[in-house]
N, C-alpha and C. Protein backbone atom coordinates (compact mmCIF):
# COMPACT_ATOMS: atom_id res chain seq x y z
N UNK A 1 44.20 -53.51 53.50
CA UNK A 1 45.41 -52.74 53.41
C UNK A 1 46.59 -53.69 53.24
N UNK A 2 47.09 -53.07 52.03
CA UNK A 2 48.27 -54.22 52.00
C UNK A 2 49.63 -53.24 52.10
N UNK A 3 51.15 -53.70 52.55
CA UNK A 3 52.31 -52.84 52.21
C UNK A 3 53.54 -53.87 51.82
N UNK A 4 54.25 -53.02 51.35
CA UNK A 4 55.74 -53.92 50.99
C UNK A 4 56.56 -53.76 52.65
N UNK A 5 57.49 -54.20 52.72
CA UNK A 5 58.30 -53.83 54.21
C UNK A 5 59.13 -52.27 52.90
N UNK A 6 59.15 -52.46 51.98
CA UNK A 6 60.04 -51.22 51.49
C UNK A 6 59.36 -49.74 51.41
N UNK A 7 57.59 -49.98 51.24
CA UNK A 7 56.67 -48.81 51.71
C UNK A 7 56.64 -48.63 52.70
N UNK A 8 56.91 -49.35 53.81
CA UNK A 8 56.85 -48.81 55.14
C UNK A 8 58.42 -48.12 56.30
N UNK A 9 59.26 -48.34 55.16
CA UNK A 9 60.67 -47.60 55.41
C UNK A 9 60.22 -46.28 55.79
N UNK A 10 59.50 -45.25 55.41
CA UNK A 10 59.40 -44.22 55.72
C UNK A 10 58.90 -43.96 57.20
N UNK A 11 58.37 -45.02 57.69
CA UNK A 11 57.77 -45.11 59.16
C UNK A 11 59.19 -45.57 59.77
N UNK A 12 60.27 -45.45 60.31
CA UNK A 12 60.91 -45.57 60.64
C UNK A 12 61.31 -44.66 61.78
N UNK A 13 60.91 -43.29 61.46
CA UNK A 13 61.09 -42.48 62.78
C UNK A 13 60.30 -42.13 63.80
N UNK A 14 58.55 -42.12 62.86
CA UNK A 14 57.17 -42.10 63.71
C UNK A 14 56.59 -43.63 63.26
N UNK A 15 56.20 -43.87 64.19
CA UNK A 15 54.87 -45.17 63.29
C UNK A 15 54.01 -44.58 63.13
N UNK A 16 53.08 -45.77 62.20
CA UNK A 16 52.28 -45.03 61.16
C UNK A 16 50.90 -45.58 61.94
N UNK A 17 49.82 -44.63 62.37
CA UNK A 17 48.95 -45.00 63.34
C UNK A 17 47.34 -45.49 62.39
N UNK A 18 46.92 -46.33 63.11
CA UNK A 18 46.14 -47.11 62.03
C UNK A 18 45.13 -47.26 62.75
N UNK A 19 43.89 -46.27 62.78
CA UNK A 19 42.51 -46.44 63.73
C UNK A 19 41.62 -46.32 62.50
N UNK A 20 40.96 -47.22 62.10
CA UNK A 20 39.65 -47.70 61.01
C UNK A 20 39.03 -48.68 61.13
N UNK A 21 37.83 -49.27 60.58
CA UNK A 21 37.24 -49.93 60.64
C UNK A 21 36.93 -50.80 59.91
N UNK A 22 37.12 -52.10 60.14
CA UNK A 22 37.51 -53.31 58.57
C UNK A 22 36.41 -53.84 58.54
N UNK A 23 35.91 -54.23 57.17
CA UNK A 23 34.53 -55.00 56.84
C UNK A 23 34.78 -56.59 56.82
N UNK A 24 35.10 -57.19 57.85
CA UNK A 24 35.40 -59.01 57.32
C UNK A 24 35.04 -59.75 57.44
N UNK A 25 33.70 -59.33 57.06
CA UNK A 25 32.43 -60.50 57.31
C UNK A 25 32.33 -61.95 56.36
N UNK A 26 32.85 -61.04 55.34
CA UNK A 26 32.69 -62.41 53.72
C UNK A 26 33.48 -62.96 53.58
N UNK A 27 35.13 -62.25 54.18
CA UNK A 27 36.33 -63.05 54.15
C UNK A 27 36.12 -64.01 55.55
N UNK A 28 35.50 -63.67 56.57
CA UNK A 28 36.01 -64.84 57.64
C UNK A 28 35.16 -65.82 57.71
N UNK A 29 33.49 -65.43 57.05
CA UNK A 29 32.56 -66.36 56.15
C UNK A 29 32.26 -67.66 55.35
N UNK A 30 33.28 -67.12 54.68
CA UNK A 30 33.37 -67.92 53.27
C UNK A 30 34.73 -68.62 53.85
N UNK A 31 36.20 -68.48 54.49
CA UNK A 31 36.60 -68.92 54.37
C UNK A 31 36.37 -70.04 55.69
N UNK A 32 35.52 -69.22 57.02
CA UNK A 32 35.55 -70.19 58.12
C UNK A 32 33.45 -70.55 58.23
N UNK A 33 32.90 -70.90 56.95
CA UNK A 33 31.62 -71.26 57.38
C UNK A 33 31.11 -71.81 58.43
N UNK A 34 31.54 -72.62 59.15
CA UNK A 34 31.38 -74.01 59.92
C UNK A 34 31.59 -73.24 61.08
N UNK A 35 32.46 -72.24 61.82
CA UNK A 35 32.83 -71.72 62.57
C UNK A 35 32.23 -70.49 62.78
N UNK A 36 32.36 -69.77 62.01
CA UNK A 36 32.16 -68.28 61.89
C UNK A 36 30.43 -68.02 61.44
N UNK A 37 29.61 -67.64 61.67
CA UNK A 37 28.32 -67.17 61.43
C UNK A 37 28.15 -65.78 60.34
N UNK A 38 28.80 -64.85 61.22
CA UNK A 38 28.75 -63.33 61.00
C UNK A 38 29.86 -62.46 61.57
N UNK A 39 30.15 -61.21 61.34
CA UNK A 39 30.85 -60.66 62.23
C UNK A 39 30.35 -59.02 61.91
N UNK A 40 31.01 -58.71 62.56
CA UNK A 40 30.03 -57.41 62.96
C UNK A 40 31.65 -56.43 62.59
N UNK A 41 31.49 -55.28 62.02
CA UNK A 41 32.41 -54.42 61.74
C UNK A 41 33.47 -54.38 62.68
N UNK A 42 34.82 -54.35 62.34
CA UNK A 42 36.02 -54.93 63.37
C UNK A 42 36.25 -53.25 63.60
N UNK A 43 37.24 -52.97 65.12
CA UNK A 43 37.58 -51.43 65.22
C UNK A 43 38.59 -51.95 65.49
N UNK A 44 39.45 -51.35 64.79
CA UNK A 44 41.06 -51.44 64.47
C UNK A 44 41.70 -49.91 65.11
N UNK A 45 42.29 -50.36 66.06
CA UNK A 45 43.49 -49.04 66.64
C UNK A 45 45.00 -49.83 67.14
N UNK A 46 45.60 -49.47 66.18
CA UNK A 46 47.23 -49.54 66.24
C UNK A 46 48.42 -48.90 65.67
N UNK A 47 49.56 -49.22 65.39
CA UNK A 47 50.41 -49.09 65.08
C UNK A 47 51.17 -49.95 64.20
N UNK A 48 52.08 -49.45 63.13
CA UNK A 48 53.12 -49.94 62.49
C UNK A 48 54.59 -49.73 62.38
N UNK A 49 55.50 -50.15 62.54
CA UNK A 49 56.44 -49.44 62.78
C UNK A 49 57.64 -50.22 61.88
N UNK A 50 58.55 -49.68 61.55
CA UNK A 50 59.65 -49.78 61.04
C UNK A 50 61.09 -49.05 61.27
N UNK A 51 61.93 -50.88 61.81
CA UNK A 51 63.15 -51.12 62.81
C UNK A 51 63.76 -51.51 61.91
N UNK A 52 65.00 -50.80 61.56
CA UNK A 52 66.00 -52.16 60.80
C UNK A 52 65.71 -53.21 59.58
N UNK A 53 65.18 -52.79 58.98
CA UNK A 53 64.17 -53.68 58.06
C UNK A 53 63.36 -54.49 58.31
N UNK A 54 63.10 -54.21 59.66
CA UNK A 54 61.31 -55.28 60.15
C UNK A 54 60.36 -53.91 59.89
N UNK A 55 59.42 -54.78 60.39
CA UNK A 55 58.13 -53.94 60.30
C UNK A 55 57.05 -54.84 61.51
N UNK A 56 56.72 -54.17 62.39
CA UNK A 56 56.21 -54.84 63.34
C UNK A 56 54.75 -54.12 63.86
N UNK A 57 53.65 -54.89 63.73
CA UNK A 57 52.09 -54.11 63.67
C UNK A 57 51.81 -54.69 65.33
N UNK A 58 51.64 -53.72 66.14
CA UNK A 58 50.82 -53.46 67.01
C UNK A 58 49.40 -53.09 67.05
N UNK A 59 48.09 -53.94 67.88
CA UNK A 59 47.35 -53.27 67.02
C UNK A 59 45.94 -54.01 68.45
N UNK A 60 45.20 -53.32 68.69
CA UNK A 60 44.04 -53.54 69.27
C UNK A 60 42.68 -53.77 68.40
N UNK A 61 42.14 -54.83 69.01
CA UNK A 61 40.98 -55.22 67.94
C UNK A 61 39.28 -55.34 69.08
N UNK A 62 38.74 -54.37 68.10
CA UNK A 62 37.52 -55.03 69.00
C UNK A 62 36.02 -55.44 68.01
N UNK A 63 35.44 -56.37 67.97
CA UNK A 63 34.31 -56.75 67.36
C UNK A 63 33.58 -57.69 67.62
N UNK A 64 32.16 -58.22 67.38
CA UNK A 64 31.12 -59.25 67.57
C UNK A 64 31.43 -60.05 66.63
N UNK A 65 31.58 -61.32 67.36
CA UNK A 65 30.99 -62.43 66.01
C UNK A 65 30.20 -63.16 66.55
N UNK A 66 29.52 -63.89 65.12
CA UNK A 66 28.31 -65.02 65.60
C UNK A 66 28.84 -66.12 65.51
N UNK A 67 29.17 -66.60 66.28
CA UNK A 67 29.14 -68.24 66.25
C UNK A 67 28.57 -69.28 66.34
N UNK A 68 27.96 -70.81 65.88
CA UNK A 68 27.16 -71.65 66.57
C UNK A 68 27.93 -71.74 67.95
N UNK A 69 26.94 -72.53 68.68
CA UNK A 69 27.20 -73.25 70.27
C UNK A 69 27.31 -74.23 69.87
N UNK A 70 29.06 -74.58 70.55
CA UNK A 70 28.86 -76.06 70.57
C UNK A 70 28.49 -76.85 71.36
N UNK A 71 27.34 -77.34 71.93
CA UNK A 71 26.22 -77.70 71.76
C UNK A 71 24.75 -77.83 71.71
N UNK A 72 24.58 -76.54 71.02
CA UNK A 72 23.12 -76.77 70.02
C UNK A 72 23.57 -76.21 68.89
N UNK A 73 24.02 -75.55 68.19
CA UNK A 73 24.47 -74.92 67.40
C UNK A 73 23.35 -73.58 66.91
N UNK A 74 22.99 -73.27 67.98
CA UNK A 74 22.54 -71.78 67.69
C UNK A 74 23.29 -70.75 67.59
N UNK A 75 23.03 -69.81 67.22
CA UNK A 75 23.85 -68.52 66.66
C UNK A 75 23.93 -67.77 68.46
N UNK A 76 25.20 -67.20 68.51
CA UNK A 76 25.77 -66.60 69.70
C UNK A 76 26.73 -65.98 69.49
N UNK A 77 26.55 -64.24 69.72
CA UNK A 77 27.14 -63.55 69.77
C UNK A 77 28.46 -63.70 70.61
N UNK A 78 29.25 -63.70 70.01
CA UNK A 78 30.67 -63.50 70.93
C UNK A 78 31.46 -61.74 70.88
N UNK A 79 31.28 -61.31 71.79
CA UNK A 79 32.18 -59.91 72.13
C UNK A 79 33.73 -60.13 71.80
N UNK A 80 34.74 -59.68 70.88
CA UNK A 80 35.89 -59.77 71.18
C UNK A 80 36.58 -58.62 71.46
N UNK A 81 37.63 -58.54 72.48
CA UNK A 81 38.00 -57.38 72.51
C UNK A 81 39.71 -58.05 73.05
N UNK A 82 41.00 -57.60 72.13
CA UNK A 82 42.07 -57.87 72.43
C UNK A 82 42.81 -57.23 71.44
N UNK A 83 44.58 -57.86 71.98
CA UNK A 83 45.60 -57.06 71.49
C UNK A 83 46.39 -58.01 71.04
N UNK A 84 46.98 -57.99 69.60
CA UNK A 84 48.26 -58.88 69.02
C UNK A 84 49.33 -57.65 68.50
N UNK A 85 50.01 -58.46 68.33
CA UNK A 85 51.43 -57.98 67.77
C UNK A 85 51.95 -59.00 66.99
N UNK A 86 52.40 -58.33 65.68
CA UNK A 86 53.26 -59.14 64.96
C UNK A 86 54.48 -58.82 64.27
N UNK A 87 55.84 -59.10 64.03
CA UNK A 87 56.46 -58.84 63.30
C UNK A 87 56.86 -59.42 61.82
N UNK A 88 57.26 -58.46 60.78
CA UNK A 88 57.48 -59.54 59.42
C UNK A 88 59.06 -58.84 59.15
N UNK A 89 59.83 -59.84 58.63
CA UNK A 89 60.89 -59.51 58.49
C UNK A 89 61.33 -60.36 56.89
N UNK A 90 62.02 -59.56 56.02
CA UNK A 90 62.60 -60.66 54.54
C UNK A 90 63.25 -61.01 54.73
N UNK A 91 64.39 -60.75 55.60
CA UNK A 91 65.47 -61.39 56.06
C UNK A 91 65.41 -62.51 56.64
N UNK A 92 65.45 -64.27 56.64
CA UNK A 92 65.81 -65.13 57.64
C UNK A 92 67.07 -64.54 58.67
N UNK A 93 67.87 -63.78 58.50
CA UNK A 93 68.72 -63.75 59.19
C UNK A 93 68.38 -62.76 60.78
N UNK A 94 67.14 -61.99 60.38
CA UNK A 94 66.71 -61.45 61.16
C UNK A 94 66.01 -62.01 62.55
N UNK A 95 65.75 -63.24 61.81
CA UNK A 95 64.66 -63.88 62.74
C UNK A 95 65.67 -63.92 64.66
N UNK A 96 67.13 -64.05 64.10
CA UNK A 96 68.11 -64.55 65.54
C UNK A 96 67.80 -62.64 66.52
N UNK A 97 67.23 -61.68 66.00
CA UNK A 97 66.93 -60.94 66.80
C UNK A 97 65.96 -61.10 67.58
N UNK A 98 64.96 -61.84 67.65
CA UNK A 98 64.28 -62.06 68.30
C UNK A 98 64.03 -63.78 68.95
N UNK A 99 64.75 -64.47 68.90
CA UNK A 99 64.41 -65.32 69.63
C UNK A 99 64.94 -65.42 71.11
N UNK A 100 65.87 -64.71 71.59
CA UNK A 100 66.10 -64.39 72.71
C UNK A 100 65.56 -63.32 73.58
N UNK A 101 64.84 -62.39 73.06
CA UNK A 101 63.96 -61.58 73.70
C UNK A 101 62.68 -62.46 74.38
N UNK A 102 62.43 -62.89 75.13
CA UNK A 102 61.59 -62.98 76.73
C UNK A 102 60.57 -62.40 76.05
N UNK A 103 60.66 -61.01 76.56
CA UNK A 103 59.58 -60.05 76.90
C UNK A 103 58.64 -59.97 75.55
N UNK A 104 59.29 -60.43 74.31
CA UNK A 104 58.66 -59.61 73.38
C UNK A 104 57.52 -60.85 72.94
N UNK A 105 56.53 -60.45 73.01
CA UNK A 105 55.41 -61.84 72.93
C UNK A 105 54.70 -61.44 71.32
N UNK A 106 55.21 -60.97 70.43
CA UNK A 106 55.32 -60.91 68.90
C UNK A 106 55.70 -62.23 68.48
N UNK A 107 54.80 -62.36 67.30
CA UNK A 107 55.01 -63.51 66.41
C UNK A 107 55.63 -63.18 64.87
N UNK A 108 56.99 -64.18 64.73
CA UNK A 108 57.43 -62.82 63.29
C UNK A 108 57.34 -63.55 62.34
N UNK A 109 57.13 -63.75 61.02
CA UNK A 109 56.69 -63.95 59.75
C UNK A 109 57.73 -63.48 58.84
N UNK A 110 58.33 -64.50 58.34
CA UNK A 110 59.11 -64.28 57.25
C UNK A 110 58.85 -64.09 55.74
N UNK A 111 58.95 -63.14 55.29
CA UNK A 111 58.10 -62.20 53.70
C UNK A 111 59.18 -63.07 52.59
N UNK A 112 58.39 -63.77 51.51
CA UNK A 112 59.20 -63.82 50.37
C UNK A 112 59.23 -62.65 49.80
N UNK A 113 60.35 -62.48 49.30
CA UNK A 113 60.69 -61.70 48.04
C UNK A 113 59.45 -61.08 47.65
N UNK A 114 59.62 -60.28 47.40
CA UNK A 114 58.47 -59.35 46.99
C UNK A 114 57.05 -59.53 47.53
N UNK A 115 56.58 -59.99 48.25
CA UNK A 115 55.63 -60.54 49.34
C UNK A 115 54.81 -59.16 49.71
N UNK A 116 53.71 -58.92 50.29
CA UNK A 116 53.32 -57.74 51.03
C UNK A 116 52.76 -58.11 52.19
N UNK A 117 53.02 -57.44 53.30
CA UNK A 117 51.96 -57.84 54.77
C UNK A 117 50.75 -57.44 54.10
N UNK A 118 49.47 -58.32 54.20
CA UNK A 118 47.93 -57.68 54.42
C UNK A 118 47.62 -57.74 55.94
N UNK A 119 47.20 -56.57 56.14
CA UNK A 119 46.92 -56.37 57.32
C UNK A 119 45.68 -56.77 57.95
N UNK A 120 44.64 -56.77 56.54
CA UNK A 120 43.10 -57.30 57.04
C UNK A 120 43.38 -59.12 57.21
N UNK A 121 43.84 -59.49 56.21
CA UNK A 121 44.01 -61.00 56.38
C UNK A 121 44.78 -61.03 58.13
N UNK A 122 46.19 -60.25 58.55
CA UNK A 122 46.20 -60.77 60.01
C UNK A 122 45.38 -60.78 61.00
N UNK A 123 44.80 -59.30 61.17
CA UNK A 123 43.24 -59.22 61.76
C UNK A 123 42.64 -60.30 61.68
N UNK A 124 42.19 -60.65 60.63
CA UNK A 124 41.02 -62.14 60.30
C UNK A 124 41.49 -62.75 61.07
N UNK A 125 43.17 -63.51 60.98
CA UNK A 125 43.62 -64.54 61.32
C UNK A 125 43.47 -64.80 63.09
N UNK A 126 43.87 -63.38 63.93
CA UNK A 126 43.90 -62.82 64.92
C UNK A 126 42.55 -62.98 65.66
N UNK A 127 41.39 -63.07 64.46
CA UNK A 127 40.11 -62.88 65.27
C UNK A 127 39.88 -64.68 65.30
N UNK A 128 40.31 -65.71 64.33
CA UNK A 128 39.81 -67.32 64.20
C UNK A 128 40.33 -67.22 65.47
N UNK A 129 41.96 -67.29 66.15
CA UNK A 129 42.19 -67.31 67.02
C UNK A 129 41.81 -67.08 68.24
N UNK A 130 40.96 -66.27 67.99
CA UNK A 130 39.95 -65.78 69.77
C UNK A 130 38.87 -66.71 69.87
N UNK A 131 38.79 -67.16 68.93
CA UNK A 131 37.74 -67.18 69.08
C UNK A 131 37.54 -69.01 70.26
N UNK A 132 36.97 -69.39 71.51
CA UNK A 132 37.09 -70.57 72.03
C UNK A 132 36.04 -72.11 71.46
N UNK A 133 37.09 -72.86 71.99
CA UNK A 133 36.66 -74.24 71.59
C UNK A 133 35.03 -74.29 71.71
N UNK A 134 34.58 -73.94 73.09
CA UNK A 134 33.26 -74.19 73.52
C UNK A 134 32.66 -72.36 73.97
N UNK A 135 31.51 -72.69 73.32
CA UNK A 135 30.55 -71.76 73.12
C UNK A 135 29.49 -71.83 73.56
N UNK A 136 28.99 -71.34 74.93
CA UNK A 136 27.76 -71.35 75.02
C UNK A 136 27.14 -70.58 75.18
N UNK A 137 24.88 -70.38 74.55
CA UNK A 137 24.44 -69.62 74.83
C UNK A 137 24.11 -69.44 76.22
N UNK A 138 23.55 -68.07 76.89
CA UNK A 138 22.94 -68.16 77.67
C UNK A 138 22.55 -68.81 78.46
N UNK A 139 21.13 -69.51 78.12
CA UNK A 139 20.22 -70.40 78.29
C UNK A 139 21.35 -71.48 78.51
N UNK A 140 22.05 -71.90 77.90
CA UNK A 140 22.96 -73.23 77.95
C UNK A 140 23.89 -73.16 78.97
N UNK A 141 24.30 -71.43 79.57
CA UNK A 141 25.34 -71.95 80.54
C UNK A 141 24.41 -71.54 81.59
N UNK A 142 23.14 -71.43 81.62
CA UNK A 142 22.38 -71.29 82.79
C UNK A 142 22.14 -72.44 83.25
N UNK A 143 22.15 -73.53 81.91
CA UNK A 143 21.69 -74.84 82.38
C UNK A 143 19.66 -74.91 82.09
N UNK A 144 19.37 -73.98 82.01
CA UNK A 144 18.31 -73.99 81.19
C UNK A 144 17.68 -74.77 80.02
N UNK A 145 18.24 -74.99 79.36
CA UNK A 145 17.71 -75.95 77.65
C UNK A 145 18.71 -76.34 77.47
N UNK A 146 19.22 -78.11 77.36
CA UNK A 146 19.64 -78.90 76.80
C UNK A 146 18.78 -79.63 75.14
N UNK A 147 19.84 -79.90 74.40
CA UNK A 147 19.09 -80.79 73.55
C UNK A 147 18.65 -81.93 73.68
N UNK A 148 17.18 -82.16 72.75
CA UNK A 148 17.26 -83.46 72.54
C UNK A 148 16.34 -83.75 71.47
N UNK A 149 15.68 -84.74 71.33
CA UNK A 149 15.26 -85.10 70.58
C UNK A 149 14.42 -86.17 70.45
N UNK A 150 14.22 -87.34 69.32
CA UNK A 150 13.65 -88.62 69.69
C UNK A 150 13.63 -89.70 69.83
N UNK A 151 13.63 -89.87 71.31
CA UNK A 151 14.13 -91.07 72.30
C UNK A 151 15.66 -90.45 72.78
N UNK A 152 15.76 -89.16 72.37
CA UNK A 152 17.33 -89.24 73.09
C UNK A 152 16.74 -87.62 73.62
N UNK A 153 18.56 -87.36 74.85
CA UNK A 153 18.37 -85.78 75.47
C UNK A 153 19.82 -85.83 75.68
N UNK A 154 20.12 -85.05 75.83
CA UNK A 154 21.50 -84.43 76.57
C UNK A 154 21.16 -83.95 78.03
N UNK A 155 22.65 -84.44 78.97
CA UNK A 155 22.16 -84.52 80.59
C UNK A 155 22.44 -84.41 81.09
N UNK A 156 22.73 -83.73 82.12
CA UNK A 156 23.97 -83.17 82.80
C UNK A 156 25.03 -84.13 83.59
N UNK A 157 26.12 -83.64 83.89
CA UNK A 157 26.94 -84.83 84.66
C UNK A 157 26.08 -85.20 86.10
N UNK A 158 25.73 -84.04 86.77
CA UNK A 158 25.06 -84.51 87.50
C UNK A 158 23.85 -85.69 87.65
N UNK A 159 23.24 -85.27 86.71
CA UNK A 159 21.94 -86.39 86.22
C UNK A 159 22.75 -87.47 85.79
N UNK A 160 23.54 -87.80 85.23
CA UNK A 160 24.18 -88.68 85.11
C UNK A 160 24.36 -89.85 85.87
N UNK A 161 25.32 -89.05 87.01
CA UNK A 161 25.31 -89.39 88.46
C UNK A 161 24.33 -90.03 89.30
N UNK A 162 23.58 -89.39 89.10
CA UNK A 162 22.35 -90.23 89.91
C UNK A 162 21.49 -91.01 89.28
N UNK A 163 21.66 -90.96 88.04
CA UNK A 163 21.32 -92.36 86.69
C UNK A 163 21.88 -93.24 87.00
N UNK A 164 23.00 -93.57 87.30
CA UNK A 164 24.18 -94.30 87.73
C UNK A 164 23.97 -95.08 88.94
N UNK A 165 23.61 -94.25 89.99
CA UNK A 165 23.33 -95.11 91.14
C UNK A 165 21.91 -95.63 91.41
N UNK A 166 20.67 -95.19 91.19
CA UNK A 166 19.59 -95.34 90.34
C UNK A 166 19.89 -96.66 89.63
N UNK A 167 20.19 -97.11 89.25
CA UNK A 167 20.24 -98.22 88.49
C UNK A 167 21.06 -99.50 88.99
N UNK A 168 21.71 -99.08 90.16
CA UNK A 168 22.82 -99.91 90.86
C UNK A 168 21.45 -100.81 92.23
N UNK A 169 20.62 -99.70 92.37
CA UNK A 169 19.64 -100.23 93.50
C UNK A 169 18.76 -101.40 92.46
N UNK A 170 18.78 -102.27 93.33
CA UNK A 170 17.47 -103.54 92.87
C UNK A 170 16.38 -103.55 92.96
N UNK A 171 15.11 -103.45 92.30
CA UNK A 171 13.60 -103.52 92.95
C UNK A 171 13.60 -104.33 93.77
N UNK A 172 13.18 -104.36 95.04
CA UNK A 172 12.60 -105.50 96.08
C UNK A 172 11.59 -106.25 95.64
N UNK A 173 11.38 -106.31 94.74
CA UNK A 173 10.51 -107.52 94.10
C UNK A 173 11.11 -108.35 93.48
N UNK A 174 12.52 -107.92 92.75
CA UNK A 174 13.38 -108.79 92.47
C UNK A 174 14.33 -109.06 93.21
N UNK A 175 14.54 -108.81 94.61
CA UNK A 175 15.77 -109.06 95.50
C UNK A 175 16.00 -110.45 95.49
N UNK A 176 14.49 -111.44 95.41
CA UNK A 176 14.67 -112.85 95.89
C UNK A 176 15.06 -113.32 94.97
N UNK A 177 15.04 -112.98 93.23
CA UNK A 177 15.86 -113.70 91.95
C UNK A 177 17.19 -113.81 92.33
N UNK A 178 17.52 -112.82 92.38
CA UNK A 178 19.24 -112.43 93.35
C UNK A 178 20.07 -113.62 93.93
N UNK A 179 19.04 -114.07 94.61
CA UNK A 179 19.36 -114.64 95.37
C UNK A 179 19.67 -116.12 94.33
N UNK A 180 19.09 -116.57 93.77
CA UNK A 180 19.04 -117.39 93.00
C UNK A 180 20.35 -118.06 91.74
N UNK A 181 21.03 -116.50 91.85
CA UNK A 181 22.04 -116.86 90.61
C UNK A 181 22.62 -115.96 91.46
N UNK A 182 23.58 -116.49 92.27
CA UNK A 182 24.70 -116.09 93.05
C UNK A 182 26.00 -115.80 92.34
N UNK A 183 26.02 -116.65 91.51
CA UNK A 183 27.59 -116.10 90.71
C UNK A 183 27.40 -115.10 89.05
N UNK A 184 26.24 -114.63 89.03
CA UNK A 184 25.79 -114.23 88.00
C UNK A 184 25.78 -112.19 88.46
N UNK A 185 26.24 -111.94 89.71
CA UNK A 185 26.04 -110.58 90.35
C UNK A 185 27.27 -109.95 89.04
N UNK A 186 26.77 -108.40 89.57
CA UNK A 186 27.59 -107.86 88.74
C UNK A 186 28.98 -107.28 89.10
N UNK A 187 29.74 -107.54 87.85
CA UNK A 187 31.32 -107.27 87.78
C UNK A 187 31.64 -106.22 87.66
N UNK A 188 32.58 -105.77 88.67
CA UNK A 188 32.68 -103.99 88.91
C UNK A 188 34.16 -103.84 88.49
């Protein structure tokens, strides 16, 4: 869905209510491969409204995406479910209405000249944004299956930890070398 801010003048006294369902699997796909897996049909319920020559989309989003884990990179469903707001205004001059408003946690976007809001592209944009740095499956935040591979593993901090001190103790078979090269101990 795309509009001009001059098609949406008529929403000025009611907003224009916007509950459908967007397909943006190929757009968030193709443009975020590396990130994005799949996504599962978005449910779109909001609003549009038109103030003064803004136009400001309120709008609740809920949908699945697949993401790899970062770290194994298996496919993992992520649930999203949240709320943005945005405003677009052609005017630069408009922008001084809102930078003193506090309360209003809208992000506003300034339209060139003949420009149109797409509404599926903010959605998209709205959903990269949810989406978090670290991803894990299941199994991974159970602590269940780490990777690894050959001659190597991934390990927990804990194991770590006691790798660490584990290695600080001396065999008693070698205590008496020790003894031998006194200035050769180790530098902490």
């Amino acid at each position: 869905m795309k509009w001009s801010i001059a098609e949406l003048h008529r929403y000025s006294d009611e907003p224009l209510h916007i509950q459908t369902t967007l397909d943006l699997n190929q757009i968030l796909t193709a443009s975020f491969p590396d990130t994005i897996l799949a996504v599962q049909p978005v449910k779109v319920d909001g609003y549009v409204s038109y103030d003064q020559g803004d136009v400001t989309i309120s709008t609740h989003v809920q949908t699945t995406v697949t993401v790899p884990s970062s770290r194994s990179l298996t496919p993992v469903a992520l649930p999203l479910d949240f709320s943005f707001t945005e405003t677009y205004v052609d005017d630069p001059a408009h922008l001084s209405r809102y930078e003193d408003d506090e309360d209003n946690d809208a992000i506003v976007f300034v339209l060139k000249h003949g420009e149109k809001i797409d509404f599926d592209e903010a959605v998209a944009e709205n959903i990269v944004e949810q989406i978090p740095l670290r991803v894990l499956s299941d199994d991974e935040r159970d602590g269940k299956s780490l990777p690894n591979g050959k001659g190597w593993e991934v390990i927990t901090e804990d194991d770590y930890k006691a790798n660490q001190q584990n290695a600080k103790k001396v065999d008693p078979r070698l205590a008496k070398l020790k003894k031998l090269f006194p200035d050769q101990d180790e530098k902490k």
